[in-house]
N, C-alpha and C. Protein backbone atom coordinates (compact mmCIF):
# COMPACT_ATOMS: atom_id res chain seq x y z
N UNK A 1 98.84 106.19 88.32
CA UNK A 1 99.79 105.16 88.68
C UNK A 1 99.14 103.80 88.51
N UNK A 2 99.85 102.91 87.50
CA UNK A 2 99.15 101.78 87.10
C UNK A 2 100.16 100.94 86.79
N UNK A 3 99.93 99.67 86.30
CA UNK A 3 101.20 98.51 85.66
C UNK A 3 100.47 98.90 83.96
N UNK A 4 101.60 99.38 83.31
CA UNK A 4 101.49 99.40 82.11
C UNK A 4 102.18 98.73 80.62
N UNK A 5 102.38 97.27 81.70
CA UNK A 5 103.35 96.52 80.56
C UNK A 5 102.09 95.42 80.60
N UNK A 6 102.38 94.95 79.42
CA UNK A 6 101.73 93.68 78.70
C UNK A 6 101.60 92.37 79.68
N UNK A 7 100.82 91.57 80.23
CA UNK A 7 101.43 90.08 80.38
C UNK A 7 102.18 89.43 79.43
N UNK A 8 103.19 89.63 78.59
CA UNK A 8 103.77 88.55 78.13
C UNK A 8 105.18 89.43 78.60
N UNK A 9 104.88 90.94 78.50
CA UNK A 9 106.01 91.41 79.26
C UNK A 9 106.79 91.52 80.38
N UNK A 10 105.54 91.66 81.24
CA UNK A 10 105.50 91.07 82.37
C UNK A 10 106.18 89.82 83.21
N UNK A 11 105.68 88.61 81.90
CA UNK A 11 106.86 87.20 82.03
C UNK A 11 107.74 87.14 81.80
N UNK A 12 108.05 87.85 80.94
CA UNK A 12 109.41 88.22 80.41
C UNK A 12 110.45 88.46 81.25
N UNK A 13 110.26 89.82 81.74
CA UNK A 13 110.91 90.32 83.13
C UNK A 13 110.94 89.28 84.02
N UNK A 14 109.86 88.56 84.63
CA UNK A 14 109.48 87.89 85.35
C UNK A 14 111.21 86.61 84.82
N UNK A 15 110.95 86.10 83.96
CA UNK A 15 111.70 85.08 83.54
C UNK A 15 113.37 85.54 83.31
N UNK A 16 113.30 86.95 83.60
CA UNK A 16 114.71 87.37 83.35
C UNK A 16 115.62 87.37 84.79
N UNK A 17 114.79 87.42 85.52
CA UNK A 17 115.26 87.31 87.29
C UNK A 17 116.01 86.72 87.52
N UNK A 18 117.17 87.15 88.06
CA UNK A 18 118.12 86.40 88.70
C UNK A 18 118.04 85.77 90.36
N UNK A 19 116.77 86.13 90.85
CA UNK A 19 116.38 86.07 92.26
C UNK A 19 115.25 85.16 92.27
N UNK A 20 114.68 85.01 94.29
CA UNK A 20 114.01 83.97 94.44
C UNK A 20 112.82 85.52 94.47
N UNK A 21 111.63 84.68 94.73
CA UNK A 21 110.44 85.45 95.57
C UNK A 21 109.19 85.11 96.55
N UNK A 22 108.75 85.99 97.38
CA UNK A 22 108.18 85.14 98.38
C UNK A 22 106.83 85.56 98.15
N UNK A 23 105.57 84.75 98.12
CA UNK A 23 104.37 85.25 97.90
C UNK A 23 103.27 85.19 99.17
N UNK A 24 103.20 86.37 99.07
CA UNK A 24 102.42 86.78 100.80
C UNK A 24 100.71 86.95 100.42
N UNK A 25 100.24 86.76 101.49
CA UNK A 25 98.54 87.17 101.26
C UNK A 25 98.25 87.73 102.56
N UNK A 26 97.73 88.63 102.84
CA UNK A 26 97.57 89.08 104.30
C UNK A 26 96.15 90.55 104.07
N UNK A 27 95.86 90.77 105.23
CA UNK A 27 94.24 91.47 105.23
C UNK A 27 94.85 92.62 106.88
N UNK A 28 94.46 93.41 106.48
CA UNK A 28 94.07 94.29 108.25
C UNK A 28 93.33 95.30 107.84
N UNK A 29 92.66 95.10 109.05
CA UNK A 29 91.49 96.25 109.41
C UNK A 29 91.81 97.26 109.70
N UNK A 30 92.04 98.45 109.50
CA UNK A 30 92.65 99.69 109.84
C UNK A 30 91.94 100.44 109.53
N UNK A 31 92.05 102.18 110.13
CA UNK A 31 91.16 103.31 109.69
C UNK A 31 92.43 103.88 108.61
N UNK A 32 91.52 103.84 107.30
CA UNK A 32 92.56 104.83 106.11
C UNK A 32 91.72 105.69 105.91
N UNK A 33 92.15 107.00 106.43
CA UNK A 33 91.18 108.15 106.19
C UNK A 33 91.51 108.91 104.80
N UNK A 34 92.67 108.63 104.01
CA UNK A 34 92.42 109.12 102.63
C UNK A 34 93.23 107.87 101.61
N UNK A 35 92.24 106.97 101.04
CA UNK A 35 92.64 105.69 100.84
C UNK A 35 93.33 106.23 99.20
N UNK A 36 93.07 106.83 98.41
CA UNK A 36 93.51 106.63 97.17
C UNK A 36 94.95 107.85 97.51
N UNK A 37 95.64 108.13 98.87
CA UNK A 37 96.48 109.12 99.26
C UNK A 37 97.48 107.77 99.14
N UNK A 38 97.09 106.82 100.08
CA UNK A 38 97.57 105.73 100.76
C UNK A 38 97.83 104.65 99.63
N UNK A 39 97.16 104.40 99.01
CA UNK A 39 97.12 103.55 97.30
C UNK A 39 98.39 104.38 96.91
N UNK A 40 98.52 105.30 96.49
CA UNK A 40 99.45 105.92 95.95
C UNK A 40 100.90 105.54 96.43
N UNK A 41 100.93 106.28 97.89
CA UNK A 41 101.98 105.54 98.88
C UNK A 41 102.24 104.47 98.62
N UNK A 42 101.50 103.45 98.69
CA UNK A 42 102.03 101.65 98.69
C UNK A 42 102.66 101.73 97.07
N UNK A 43 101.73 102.35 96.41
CA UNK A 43 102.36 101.88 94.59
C UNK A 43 103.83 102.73 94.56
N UNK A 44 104.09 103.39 95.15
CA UNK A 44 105.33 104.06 94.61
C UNK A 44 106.25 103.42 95.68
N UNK A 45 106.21 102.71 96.73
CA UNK A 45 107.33 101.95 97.68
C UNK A 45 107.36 100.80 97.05
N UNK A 46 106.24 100.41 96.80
CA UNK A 46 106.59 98.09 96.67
C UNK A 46 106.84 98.73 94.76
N UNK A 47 107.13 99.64 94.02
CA UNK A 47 107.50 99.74 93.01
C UNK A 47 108.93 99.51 92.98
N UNK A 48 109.55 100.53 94.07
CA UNK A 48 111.19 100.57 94.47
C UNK A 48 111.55 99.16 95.16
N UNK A 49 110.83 98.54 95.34
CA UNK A 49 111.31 97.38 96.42
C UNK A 49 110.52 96.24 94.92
N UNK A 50 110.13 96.45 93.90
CA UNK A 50 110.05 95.62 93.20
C UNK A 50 109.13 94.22 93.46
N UNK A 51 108.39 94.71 93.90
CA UNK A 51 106.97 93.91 93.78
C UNK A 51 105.66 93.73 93.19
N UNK A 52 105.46 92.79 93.27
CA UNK A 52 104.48 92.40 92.31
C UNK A 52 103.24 92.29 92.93
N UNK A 53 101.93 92.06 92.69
CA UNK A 53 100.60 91.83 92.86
C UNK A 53 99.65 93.11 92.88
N UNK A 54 98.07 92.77 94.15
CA UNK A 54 97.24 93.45 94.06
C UNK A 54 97.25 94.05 95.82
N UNK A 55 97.60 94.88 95.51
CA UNK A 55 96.55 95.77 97.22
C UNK A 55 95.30 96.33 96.87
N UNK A 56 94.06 95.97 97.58
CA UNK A 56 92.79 96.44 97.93
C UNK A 56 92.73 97.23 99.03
N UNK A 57 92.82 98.64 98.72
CA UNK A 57 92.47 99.39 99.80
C UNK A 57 91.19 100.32 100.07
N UNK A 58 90.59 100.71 100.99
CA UNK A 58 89.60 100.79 101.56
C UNK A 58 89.91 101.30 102.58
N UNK A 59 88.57 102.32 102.99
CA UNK A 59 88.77 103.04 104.67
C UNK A 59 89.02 102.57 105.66
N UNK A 60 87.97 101.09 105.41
CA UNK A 60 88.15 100.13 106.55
C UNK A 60 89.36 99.10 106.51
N UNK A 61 90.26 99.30 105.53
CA UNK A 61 91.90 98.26 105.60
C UNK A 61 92.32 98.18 104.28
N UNK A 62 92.90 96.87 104.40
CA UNK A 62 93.63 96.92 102.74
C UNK A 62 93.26 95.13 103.05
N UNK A 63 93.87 94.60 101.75
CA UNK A 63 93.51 93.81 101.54
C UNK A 63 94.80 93.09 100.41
N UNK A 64 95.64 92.49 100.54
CA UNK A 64 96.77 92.34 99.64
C UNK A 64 97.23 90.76 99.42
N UNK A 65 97.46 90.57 98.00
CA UNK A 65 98.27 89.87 97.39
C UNK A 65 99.81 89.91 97.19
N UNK A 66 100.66 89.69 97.79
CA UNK A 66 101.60 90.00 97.09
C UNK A 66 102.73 89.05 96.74
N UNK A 67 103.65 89.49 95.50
CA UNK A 67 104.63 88.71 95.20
C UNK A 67 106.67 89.71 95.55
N UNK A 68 107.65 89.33 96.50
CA UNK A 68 108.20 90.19 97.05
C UNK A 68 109.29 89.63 96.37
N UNK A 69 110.46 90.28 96.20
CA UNK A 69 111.97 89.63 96.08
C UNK A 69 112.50 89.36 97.43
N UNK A 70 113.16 88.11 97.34
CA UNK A 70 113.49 87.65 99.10
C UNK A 70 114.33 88.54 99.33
N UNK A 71 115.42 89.22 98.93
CA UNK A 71 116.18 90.35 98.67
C UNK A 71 115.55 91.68 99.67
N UNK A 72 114.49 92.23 99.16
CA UNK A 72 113.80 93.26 99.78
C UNK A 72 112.46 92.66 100.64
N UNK A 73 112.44 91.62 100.92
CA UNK A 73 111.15 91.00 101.87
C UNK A 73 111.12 92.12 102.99
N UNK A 74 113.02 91.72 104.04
CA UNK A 74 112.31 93.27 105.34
C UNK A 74 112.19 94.14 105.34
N UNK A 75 112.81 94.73 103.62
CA UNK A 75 112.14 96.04 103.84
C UNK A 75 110.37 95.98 103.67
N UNK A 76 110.41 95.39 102.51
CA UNK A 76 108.61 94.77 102.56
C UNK A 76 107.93 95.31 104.12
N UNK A 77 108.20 94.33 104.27
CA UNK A 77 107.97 93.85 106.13
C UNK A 77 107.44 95.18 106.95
N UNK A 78 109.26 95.78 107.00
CA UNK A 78 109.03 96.86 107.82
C UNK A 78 108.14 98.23 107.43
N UNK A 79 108.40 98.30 105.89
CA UNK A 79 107.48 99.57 105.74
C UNK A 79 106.09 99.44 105.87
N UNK A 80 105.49 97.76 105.24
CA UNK A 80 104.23 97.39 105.55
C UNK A 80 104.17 97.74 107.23
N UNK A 81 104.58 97.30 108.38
CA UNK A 81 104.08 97.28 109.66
C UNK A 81 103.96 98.94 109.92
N UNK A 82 105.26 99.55 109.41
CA UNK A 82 104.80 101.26 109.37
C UNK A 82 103.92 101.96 109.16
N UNK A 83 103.60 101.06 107.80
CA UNK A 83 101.89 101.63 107.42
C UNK A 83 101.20 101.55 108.29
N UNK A 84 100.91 100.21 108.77
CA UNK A 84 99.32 99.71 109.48
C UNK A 84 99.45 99.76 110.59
N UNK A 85 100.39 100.36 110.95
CA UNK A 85 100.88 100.75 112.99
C UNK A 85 100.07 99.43 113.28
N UNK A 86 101.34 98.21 112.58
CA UNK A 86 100.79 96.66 113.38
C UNK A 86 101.86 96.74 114.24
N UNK A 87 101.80 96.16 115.62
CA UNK A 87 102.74 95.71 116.19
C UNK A 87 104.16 94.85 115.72
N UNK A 88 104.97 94.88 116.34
CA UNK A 88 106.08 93.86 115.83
C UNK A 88 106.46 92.62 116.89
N UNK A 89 105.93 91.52 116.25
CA UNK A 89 106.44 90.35 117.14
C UNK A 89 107.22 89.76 116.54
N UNK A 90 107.88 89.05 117.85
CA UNK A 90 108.73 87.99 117.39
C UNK A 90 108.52 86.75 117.71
């Protein structure tokens, strides 16, 4: 599981959008006891929810870039906090 389109394809799509997007950066420390299980997980959800960037994951957390459609941001949101059993504030 990888991005297997070109950067110019990439812009392309990118430039074909009819939507806004929101670009997040965020880090947590978490125990991932099978990280390339969990890599997998994230690439096949923020695929369906149509996002863009890099997650760094690791035993000790993840580590993420991301680019979201404002469209699917709470789902973003909520499945991210699902993952990382973060709390939910308001």
């Amino acid at each position: 599981m990888y991005n297997k389109l070109s950067r110019p394809e990439l812009v392309a799509r990118l430039n074909g959008e009819t939507f806004k997007r929101r670009t997040l950066s965020f880090y947590r420390y978490v125990n991932i006891e099978e990280p390339e299980e969990f890599r997998n997980t994230l690439y096949l959800a923020l695929d369906q929810l149509q996002c863009n960037g890099r997650i760094y994951v690791a035993q000790e957390g993840i580590n993420a870039q991301m680019n979201v459609p404002e469209h699917n941001l709470d789902r973003f949101l909520s499945f991210m906090l699902r993952c990382l059993n973060w709390p939910i504030r308001h």
